[in-house]
C-alpha atoms as a PDB file:
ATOM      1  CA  UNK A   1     120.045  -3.497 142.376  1.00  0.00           C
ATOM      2  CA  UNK A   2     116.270  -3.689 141.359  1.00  0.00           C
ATOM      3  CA  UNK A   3     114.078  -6.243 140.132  1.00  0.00           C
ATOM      4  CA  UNK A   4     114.159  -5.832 136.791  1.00  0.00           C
ATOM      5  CA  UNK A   5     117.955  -5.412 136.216  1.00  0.00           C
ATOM      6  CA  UNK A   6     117.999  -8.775 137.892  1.00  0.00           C
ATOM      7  CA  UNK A   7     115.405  -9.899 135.034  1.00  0.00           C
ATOM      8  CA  UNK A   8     117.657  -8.470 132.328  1.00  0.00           C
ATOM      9  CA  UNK A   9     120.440 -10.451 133.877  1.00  0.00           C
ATOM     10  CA  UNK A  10     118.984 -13.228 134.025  1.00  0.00           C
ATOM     11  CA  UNK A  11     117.606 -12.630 130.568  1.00  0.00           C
ATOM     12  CA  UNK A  12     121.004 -12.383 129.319  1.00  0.00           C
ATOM     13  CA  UNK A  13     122.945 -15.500 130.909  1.00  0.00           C
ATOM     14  CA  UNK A  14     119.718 -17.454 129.424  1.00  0.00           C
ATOM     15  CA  UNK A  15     118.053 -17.789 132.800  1.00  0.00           C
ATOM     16  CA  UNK A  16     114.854 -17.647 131.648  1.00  0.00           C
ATOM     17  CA  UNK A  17     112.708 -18.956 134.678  1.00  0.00           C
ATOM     18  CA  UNK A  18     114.852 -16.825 136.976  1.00  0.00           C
ATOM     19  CA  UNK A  19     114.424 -13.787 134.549  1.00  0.00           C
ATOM     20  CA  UNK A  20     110.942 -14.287 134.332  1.00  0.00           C
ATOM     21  CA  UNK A  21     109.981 -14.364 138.491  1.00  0.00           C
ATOM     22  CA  UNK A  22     112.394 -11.053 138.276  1.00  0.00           C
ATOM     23  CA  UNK A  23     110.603  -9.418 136.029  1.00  0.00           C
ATOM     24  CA  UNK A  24     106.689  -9.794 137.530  1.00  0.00           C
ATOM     25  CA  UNK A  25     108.291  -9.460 140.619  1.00  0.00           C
ATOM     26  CA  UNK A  26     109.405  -5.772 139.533  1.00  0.00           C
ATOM     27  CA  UNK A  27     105.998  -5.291 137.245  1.00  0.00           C
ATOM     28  CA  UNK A  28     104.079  -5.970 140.413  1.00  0.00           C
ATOM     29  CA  UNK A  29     106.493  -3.135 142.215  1.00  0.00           C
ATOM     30  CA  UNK A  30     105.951  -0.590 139.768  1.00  0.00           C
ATOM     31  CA  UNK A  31     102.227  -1.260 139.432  1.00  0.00           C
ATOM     32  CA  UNK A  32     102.051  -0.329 143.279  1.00  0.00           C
ATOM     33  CA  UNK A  33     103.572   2.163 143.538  1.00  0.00           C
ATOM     34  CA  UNK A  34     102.027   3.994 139.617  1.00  0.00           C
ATOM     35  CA  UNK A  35     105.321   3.531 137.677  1.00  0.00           C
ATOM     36  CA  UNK A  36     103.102   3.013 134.300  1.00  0.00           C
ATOM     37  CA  UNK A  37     105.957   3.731 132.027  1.00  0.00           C
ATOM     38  CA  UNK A  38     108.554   1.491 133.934  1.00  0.00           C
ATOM     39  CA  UNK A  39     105.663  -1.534 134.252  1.00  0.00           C
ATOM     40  CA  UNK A  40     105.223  -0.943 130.283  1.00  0.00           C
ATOM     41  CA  UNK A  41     108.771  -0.967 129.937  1.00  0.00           C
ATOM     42  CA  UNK A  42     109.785  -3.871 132.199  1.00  0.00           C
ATOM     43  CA  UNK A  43     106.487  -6.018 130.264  1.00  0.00           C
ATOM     44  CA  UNK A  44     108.576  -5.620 127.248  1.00  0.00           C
ATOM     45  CA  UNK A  45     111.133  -6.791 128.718  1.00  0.00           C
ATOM     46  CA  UNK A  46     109.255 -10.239 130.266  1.00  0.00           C
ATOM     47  CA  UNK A  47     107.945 -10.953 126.817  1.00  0.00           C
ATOM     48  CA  UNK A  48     111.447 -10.492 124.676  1.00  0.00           C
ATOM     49  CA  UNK A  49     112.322 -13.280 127.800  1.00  0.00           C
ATOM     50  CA  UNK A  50     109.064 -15.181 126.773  1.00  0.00           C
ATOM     51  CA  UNK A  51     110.276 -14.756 122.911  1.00  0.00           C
ATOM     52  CA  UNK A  52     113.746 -16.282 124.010  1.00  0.00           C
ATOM     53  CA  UNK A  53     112.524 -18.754 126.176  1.00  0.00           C
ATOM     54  CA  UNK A  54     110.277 -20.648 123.826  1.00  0.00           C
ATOM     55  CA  UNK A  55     107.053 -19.089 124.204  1.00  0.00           C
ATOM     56  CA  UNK A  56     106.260 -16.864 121.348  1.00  0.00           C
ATOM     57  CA  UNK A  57     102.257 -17.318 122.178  1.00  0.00           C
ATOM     58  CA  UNK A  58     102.988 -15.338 125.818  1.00  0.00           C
ATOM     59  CA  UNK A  59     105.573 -12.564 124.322  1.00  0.00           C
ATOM     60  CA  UNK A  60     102.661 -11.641 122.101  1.00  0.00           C
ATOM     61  CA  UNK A  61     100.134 -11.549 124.798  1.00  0.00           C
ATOM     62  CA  UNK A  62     102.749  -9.545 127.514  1.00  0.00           C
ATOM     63  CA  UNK A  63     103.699  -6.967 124.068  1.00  0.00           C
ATOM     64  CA  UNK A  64     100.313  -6.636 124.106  1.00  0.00           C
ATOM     65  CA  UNK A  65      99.498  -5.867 127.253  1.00  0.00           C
ATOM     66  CA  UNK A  66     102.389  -3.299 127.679  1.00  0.00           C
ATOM     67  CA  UNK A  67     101.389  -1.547 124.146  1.00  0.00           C
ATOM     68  CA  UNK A  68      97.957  -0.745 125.655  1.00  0.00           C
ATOM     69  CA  UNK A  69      99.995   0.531 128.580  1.00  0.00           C
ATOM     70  CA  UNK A  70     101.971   2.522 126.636  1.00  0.00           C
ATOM     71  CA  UNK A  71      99.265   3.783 124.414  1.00  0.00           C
ATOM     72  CA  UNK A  72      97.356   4.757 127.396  1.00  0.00           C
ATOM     73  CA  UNK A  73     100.202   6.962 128.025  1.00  0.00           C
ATOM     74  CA  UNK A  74     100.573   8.569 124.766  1.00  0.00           C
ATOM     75  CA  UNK A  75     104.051   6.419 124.501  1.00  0.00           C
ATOM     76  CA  UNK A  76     105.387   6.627 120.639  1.00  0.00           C
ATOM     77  CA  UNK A  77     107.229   3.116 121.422  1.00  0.00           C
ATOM     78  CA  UNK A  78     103.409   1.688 121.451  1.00  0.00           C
ATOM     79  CA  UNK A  79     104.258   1.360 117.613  1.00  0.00           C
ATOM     80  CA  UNK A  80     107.260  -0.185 117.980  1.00  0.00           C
ATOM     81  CA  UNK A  81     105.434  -2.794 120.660  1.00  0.00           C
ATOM     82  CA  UNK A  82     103.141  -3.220 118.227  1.00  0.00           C
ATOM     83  CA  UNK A  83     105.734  -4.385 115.574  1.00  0.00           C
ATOM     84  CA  UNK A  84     107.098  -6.681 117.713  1.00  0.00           C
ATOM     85  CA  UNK A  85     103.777  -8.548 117.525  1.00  0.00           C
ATOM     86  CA  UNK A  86     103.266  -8.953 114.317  1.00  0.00           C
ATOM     87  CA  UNK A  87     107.265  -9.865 113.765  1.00  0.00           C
ATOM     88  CA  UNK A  88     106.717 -12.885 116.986  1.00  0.00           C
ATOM     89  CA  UNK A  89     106.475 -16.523 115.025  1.00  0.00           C
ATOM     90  CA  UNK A  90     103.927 -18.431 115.442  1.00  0.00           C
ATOM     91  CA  UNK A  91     103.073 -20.351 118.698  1.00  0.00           C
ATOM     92  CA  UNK A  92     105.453 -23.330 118.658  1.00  0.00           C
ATOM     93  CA  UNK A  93     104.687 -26.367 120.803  1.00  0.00           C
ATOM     94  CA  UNK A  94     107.542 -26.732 122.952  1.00  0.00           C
ATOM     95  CA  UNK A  95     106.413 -27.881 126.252  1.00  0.00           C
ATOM     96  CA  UNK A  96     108.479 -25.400 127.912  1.00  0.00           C
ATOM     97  CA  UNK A  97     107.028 -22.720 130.169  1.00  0.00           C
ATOM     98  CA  UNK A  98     109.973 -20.421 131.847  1.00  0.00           C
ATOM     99  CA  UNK A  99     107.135 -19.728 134.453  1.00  0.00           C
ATOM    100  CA  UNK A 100     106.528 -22.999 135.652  1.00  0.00           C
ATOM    101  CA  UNK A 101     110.192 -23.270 136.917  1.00  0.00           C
ATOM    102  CA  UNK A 102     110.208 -19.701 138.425  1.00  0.00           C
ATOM    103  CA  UNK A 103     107.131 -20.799 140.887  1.00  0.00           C
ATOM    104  CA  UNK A 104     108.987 -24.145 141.994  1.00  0.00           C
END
């Protein structure tokens, strides 16, 4: 099993700290080794997790970085990266941060 099914997992049983370490853990993987479509991919993936964990201000900022990605690589789904941008809500003050747990 790889990294980021273990992320998507995670992401799905509402793990999100767990989901979250899975996910840059794979990103990191796949920036080794040149996977740019899988990192872009898998970055969309760590900020629907950021989305569902609370943390609307870093789903934007990951979308954003994997929609440069994906531009980069000519990627149609930039657009649709894009979208999911302008559709996040506002930054909400939650005092959560799924990251914080994942580096404990």
């Amino acid at each position: 099993m790889t990294w980021d099914s273990l992320g998507y997992i995670h992401h799905r049983r509402a793990d999100h700290a767990d989901a979250v370490a899975a996910y840059e853990r794979a990103i990191g993987l796949f920036r080794e080794i040149g996977d740019r479509t899988y990192e872009a991919t898998t970055l969309v993936q760590l900020g629907d997790t950021f989305e569902a964990a609370g943390a609307p201000d870093r789903a934007r900022a990951t979308w954003l970085r994997a929609a440069t990605l994906l531009e980069d690589l000519g990627s149609p789904k930039a657009a649709e990266v894009h979208a999911r941008v302008r559709r996040a809500r506002a930054p909400a003050s939650t005092g959560r941060d799924p990251s914080a747990a994942a580096t404990r």
